[in-house]
C-alpha atoms as a PDB file:
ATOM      1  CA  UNK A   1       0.000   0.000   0.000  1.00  0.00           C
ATOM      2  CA  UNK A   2       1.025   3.496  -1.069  1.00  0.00           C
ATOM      3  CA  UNK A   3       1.214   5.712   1.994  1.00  0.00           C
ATOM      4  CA  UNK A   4       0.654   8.772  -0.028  1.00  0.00           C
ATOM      5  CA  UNK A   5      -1.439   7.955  -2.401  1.00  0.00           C
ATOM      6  CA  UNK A   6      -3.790  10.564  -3.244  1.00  0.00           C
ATOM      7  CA  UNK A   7      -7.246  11.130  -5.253  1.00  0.00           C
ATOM      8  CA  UNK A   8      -7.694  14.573  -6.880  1.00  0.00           C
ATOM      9  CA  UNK A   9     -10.995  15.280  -8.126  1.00  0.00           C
ATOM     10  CA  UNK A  10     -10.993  18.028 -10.128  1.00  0.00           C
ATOM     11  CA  UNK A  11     -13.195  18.669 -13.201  1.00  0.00           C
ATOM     12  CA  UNK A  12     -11.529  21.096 -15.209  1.00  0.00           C
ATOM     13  CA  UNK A  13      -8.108  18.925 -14.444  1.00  0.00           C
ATOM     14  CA  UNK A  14      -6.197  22.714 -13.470  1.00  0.00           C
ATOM     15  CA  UNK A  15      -5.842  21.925 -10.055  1.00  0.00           C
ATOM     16  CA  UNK A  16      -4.297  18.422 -10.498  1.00  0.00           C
ATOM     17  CA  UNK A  17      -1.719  19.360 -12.929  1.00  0.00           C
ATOM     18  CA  UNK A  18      -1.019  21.824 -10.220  1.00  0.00           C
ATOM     19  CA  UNK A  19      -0.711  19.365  -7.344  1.00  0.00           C
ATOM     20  CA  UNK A  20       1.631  17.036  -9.752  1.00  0.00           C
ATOM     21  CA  UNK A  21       3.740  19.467 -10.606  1.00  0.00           C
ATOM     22  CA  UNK A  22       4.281  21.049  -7.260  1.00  0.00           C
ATOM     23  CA  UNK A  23       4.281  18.092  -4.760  1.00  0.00           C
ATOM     24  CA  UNK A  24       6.091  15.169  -6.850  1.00  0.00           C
ATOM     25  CA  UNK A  25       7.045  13.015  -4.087  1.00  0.00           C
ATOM     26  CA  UNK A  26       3.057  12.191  -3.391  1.00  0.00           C
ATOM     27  CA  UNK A  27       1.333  10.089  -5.474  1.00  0.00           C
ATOM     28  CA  UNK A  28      -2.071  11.877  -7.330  1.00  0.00           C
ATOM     29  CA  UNK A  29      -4.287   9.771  -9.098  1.00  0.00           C
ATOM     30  CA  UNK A  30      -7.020  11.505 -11.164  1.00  0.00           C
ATOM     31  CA  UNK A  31     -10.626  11.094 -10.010  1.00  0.00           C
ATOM     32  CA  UNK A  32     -13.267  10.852 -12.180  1.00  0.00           C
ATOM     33  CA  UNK A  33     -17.013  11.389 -12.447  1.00  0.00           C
ATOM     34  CA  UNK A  34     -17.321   7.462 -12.821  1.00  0.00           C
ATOM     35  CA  UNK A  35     -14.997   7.082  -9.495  1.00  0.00           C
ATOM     36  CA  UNK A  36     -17.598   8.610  -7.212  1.00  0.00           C
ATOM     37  CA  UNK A  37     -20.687   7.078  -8.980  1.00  0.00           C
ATOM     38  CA  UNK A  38     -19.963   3.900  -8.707  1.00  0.00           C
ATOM     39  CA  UNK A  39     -17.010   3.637  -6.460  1.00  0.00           C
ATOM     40  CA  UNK A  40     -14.081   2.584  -8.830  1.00  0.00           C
ATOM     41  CA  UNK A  41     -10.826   3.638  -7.368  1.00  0.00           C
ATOM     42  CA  UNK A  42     -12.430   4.468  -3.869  1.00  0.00           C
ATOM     43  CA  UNK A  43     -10.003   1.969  -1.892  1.00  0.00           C
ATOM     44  CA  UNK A  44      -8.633   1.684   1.662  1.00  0.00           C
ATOM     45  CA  UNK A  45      -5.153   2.103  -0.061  1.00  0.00           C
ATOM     46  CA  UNK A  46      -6.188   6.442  -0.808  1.00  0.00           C
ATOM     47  CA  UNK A  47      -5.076   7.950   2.142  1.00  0.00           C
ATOM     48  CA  UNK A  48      -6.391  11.497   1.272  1.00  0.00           C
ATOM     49  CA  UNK A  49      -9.128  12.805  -1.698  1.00  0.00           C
ATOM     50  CA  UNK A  50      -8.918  16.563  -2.632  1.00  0.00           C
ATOM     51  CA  UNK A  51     -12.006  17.478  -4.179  1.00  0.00           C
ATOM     52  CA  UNK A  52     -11.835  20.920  -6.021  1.00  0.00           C
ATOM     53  CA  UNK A  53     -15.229  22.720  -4.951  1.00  0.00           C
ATOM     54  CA  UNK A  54     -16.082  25.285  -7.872  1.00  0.00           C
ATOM     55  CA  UNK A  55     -19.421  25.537  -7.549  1.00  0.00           C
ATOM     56  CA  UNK A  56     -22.463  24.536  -5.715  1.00  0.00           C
ATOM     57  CA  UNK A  57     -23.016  21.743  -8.777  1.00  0.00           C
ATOM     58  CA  UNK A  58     -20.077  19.737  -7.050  1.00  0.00           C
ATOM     59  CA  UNK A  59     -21.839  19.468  -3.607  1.00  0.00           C
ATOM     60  CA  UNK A  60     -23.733  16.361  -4.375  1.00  0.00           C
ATOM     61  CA  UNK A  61     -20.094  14.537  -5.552  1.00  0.00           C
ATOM     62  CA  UNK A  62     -18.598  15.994  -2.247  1.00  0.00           C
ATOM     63  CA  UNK A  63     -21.291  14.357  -0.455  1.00  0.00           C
ATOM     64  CA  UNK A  64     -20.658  11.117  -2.160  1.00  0.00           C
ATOM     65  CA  UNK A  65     -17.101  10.881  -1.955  1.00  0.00           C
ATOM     66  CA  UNK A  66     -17.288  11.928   2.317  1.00  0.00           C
ATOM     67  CA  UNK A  67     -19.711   8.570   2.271  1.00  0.00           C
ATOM     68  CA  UNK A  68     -16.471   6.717   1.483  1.00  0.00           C
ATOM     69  CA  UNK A  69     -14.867   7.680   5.026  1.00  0.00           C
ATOM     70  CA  UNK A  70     -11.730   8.588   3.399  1.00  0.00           C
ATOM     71  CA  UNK A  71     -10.499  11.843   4.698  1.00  0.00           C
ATOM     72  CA  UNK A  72     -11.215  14.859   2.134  1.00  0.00           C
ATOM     73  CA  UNK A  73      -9.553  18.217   1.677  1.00  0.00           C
ATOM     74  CA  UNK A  74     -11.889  20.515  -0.155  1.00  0.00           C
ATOM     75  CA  UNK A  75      -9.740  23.289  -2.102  1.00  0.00           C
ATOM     76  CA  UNK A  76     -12.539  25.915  -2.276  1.00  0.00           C
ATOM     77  CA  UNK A  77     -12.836  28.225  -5.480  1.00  0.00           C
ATOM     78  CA  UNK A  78     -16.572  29.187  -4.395  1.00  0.00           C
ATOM     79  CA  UNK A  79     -16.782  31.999  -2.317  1.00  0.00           C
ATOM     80  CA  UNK A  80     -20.090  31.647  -1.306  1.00  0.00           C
ATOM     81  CA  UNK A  81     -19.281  28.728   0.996  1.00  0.00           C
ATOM     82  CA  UNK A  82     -16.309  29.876   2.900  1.00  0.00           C
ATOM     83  CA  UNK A  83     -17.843  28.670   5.896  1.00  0.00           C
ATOM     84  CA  UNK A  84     -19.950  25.665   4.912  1.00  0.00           C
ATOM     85  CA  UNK A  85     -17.855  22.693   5.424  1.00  0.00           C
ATOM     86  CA  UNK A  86     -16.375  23.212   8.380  1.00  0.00           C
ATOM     87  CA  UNK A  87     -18.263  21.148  10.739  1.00  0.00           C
ATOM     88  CA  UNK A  88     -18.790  17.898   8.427  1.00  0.00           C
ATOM     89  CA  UNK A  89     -16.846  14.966   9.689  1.00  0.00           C
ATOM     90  CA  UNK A  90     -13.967  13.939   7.757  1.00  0.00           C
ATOM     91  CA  UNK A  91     -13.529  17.365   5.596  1.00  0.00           C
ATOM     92  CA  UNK A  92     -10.895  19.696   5.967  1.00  0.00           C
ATOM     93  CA  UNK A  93     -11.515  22.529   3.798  1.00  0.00           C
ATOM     94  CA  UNK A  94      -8.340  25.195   2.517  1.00  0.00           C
ATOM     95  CA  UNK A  95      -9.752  28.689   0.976  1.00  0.00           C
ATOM     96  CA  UNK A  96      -8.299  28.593  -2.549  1.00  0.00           C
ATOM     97  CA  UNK A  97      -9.695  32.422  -2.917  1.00  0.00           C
ATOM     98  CA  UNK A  98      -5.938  33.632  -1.952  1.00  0.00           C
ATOM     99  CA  UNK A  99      -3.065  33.921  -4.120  1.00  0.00           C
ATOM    100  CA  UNK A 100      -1.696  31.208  -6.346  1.00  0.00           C
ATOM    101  CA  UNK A 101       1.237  31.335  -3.627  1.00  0.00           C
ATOM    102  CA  UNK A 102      -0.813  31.843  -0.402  1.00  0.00           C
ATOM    103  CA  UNK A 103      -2.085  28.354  -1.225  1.00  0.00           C
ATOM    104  CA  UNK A 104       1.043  26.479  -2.169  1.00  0.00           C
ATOM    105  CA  UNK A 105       1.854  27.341   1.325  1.00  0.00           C
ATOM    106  CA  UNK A 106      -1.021  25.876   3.107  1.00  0.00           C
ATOM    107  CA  UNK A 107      -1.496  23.151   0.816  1.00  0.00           C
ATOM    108  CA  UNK A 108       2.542  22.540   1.600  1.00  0.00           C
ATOM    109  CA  UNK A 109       1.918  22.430   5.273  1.00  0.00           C
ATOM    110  CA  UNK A 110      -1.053  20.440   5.062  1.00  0.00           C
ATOM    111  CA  UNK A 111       0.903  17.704   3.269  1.00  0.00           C
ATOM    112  CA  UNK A 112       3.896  18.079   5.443  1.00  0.00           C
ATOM    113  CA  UNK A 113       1.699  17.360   8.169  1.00  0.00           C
ATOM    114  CA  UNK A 114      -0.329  14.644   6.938  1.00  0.00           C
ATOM    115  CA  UNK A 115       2.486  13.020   4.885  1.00  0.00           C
ATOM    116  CA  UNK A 116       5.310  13.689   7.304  1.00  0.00           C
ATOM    117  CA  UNK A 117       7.175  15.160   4.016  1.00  0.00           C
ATOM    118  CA  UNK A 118      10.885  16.246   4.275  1.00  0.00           C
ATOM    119  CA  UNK A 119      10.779  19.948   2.930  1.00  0.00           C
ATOM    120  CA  UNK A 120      12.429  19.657  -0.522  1.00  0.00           C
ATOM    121  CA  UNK A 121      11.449  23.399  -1.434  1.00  0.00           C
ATOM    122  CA  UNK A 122      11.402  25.723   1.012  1.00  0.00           C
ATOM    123  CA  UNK A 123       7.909  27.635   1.864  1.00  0.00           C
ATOM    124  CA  UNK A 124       7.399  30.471  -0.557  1.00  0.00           C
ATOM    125  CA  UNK A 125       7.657  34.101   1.813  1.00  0.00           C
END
């Protein structure tokens, strides 16, 4: 089992390409619209899913992949629901509504944390 592998659902793909590109030493496997409907992929070997929240059209496949118990980050691009996720079990939500830098940061620190990841780049000041 893959200790860092990660799903990244993300329907216009911008975000993932991101993720791959910045953080190399995790492993990000693309989610798809099929994944969540009928649970392909959705394994005990994922250790996180980031679901890219763009609009209140993804709620219903945020709700679907939480029902999997794997622990989600949501990377929110919707500003009307800064504060909506915050108290559903299993979701850790990071405010993508910063800077392109602002979130490398936190989304650095959250993996460093959750991966126990040896800094290869420093943090962006």
């Amino acid at each position: 089992m893959d200790a860092n592998r990660v799903m990244v659902y993300d329907k216009f793909h911008y975000f993932s390409r991101f993720l791959k590109y910045e953080f190399k030493d995790i492993n990000f496997v693309a989610g798809h619209k099929a994944d969540i409907l009928y649970g392909h992929e959705m394994t005990d070997d994922l250790s996180l899913v980031v679901f890219v929240f763009y609009s209140e059209n993804d709620l219903i496949d945020l709700l679907r992949i939480n029902s999997y118990g794997i622990p989600v980050l949501v990377c929110n691009h919707c500003p009307q629901f800064l504060n909506k996720f915050k108290n559903i079990q299993n979701i850790e939500v990071l405010e993508c509504l910063d800077t392109k830098r602002g979130f490398r940061n936190d989304l650095r620190l959250h993996f460093e944390e959750k991966f126990s990841l040896v800094d290869e780049q420093s943090i962006c000041k």
